[in-house]
Protein backbone atom coordinates (compact mmCIF):
# COMPACT_ATOMS: atom_id res chain seq x y z
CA UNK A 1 3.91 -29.86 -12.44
CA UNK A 2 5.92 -30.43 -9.60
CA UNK A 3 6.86 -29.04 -6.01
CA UNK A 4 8.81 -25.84 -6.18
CA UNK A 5 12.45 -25.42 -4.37
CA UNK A 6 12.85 -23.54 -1.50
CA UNK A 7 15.97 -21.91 -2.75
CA UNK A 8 15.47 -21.08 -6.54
CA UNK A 9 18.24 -19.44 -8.61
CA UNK A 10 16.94 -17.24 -11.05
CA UNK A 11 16.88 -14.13 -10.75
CA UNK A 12 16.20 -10.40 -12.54
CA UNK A 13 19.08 -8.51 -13.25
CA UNK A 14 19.35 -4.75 -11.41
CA UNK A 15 18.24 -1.66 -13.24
CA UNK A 16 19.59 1.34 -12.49
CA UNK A 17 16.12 4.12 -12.01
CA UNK A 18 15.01 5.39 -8.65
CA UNK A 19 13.32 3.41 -6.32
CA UNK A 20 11.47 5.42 -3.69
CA UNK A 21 10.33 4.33 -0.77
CA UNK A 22 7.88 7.22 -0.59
CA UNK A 23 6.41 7.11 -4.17
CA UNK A 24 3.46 4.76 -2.58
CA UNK A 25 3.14 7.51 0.52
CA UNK A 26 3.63 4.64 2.86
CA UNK A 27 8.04 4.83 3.57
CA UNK A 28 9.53 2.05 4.15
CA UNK A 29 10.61 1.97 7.88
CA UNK A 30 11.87 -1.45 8.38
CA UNK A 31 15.52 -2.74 6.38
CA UNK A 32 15.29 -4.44 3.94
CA UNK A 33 16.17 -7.76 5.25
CA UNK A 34 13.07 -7.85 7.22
CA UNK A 35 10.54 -7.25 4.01
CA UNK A 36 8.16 -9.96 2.90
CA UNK A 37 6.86 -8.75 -0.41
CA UNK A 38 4.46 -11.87 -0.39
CA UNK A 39 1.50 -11.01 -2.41
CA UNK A 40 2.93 -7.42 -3.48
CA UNK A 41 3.75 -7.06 -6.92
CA UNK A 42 7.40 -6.44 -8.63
CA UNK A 43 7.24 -3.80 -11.19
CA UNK A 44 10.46 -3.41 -13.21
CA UNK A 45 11.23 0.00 -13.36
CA UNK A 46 12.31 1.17 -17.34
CA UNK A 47 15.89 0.94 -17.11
CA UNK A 48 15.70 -2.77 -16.37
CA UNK A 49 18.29 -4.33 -18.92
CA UNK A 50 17.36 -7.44 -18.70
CA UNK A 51 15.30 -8.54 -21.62
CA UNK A 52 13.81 -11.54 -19.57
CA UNK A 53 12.29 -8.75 -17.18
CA UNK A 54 11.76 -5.16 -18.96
CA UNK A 55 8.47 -3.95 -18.86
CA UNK A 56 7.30 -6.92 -16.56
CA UNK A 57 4.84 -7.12 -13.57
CA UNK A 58 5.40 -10.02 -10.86
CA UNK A 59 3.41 -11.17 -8.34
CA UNK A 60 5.15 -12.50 -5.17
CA UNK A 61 3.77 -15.74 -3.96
CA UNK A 62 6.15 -16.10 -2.04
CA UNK A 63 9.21 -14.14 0.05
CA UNK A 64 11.36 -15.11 3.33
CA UNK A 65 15.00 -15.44 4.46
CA UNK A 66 15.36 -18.18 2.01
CA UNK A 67 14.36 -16.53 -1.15
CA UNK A 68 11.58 -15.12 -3.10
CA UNK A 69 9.54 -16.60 -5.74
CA UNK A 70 6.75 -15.35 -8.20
CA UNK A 71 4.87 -15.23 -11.73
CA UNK A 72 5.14 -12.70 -14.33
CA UNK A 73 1.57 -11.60 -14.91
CA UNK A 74 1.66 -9.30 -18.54
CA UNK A 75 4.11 -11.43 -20.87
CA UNK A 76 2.18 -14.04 -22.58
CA UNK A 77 3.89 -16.89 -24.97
CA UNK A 78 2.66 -18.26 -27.87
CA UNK A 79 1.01 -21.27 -26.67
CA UNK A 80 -2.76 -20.98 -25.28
CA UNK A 81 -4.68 -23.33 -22.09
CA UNK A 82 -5.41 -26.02 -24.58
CA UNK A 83 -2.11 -26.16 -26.39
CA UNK A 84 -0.74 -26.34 -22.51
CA UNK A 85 -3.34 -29.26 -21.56
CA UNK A 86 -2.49 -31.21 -24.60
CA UNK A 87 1.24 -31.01 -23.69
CA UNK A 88 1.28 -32.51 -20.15
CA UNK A 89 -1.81 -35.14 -21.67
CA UNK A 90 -4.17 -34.76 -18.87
CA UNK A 91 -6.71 -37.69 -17.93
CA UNK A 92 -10.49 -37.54 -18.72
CA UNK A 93 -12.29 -35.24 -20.82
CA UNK A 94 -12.54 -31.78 -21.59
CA UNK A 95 -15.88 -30.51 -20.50
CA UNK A 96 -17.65 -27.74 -22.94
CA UNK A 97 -17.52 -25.28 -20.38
CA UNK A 98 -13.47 -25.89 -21.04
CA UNK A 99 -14.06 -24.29 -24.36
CA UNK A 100 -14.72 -20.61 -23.99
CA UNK A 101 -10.91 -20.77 -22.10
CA UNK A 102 -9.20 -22.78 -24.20
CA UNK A 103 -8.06 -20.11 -26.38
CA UNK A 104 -6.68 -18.13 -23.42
CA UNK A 105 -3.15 -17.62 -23.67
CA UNK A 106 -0.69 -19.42 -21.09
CA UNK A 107 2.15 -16.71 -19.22
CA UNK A 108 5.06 -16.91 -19.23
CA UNK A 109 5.98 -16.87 -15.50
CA UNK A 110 9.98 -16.86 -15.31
CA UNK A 111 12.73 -18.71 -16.48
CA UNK A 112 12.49 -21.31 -13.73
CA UNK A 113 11.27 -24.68 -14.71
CA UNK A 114 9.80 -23.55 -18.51
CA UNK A 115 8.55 -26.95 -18.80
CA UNK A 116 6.29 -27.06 -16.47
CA UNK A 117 3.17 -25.63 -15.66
CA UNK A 118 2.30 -23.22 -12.46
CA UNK A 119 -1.47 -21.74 -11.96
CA UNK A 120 -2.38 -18.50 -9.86
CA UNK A 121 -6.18 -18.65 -9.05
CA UNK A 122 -8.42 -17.76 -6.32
CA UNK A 123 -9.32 -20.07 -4.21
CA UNK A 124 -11.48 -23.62 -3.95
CA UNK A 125 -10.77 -27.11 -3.87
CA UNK A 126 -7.58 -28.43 -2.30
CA UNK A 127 -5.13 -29.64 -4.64
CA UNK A 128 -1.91 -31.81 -4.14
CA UNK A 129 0.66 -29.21 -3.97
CA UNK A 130 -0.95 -25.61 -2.96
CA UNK A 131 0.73 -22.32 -1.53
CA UNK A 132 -1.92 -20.19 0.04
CA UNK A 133 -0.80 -16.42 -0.43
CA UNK A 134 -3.88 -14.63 1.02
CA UNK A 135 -7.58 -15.21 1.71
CA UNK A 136 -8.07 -14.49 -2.24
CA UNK A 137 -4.80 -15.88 -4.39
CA UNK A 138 -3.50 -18.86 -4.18
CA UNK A 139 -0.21 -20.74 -5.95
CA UNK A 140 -0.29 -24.01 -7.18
CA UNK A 141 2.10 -26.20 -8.61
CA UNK A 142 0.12 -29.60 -9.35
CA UNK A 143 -0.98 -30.83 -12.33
CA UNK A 144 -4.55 -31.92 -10.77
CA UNK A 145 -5.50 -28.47 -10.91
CA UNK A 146 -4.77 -28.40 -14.83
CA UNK A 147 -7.42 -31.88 -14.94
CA UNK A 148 -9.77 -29.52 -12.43
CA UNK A 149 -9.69 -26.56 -15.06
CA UNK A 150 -9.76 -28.79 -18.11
CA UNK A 151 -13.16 -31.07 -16.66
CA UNK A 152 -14.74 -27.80 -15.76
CA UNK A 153 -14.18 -28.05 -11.63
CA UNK A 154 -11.50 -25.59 -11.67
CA UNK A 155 -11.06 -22.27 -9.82
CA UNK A 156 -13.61 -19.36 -10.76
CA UNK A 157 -10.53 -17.10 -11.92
CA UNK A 158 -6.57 -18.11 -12.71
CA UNK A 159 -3.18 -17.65 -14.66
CA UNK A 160 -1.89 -20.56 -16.02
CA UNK A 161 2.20 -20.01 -16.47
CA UNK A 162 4.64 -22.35 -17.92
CA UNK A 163 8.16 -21.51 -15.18
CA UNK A 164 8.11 -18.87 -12.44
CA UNK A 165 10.56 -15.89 -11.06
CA UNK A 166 13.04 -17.10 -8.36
CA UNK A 167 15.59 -15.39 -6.50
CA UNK A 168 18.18 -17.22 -3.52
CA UNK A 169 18.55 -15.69 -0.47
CA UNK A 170 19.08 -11.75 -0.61
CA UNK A 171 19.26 -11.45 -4.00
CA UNK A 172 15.87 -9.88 -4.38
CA UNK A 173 16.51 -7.24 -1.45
CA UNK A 174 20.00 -6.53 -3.35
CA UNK A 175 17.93 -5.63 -6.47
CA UNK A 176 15.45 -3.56 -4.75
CA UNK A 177 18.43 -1.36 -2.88
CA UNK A 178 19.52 -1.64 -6.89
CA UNK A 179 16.76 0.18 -7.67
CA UNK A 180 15.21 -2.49 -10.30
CA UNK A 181 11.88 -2.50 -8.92
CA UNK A 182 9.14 -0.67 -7.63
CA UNK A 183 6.57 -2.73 -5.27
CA UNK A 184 3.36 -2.47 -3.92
CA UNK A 185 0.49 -4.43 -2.55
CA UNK A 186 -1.04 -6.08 -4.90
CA UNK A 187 -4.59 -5.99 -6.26
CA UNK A 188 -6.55 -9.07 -6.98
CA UNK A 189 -8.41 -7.58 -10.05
CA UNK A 190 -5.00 -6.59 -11.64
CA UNK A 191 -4.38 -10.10 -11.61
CA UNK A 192 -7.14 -11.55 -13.14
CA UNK A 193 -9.30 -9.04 -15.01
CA UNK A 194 -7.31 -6.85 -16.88
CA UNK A 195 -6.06 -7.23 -20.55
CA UNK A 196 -2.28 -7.76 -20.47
CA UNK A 197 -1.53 -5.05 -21.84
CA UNK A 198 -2.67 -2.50 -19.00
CA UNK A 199 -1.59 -4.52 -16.69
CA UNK A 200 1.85 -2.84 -16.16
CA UNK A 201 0.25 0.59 -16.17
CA UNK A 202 -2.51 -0.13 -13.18
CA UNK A 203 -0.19 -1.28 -11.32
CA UNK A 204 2.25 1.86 -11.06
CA UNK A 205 -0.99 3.58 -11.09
CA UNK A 206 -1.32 1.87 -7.43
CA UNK A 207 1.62 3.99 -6.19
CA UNK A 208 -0.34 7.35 -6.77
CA UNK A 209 1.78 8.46 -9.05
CA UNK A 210 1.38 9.04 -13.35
CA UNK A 211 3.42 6.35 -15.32
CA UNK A 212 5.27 9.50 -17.24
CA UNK A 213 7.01 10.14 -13.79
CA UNK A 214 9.23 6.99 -14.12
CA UNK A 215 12.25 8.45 -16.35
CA UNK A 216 14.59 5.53 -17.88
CA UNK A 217 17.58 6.83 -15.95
CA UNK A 218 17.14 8.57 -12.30
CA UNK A 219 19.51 9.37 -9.59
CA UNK A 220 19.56 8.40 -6.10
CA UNK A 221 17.26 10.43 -3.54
């Protein structure tokens, strides 16, 4: 694991739906230039054409004048924790508490840096390399957090990703007044509890608003 960029490339491509502003009954007031989406999550409304993207939920770690960057929470690959741990041949051994996660299955987070490994989690000890997004969530990009989980002196909840989301400067505000995403503020339990599969639904449920509403094509308000 290694030190993310400040000015990452990747980046969803636009849909084409309605956006609203007022779907979360909180309009947006200030331009778009001046969001931070930090710890809000991205959710890719159902004409998103990219493949990379449709039906995907992000969470922003991280969002400024710079850029934006974040994991995809509900697409899982085919490789689990201990496949992951094998891979990057972590030092010392794995305690038995290790084993009741080991099966979990690793995210895919974005197509930044797919060889390495990036961990969401709430959190605890420091590590080498850590962004703090809130009180609760925290991003890091170290591999001494991967020893931490594997010995049994990791975090109390996390999502282990292999890559992460990234967007340069403006693109993400130029997909938003695209109308690819919806956002809203995130909610720790979404994160972390849910199965992956409900995780898209809960969190259009945050808006207010009945998952049925989002048509595949809509006009602009």
């Amino acid at each position: 694991m290694h030190k993310l960029s400040k000015n990452p490339k990747m980046h969803a491509s636009p849909g084409s739906s309605q956006v609203g502003s007022g779907l979360s009954g909180h309009p947006i007031v200030m331009t778009l230039n001046e969001l931070n989406l930090a710890n809000h999550f991205l959710i890719a409304m159902p004409s998103m054409s990219d493949p990379v993207f449709s039906g995907t939920v992000v969470y922003l770690c991280e969002h400024n004048s710079q850029g934006a960057l974040g994991m995809v929470i509900n697409k899982a690959t085919d490789m689990c924790i201990d496949d992951l741990l094998d891979r990057v041949e972590l030092q010392g051994e794995k305690a038995p508490e290790f084993l009741a996660l080991a099966d979990q299955p690793v995210m895919f987070g974005g197509q930044v840096q797919e060889d390495r490994g990036f961990v969401l989690h709430t959190p605890g000890d420091a590590y080498s390399s850590t962004l703090k997004v809130t009180e609760q969530i925290a991003f890091t990009t170290s591999r001494d957090i991967l020893e931490a989980i594997a010995t049994g002196h990791g975090p109390s909840r996390f999502l282990i990703s292999v890559g992460y989301s990234g967007w340069g400067a403006g693109q993400l505000e130029g997909e938003i007044a695209g109308n690819a995403w919806l956002t809203v503020e995130a909610d720790p339990a979404i994160l972390f509890d849910l199965p992956l599969e409900q995780r898209y639904t809960a969190a259009i449920r945050l808006l207010g608003i009945d998952p049925l509403m989002l048509a595949p094509e809509a006009g602009h308000a």
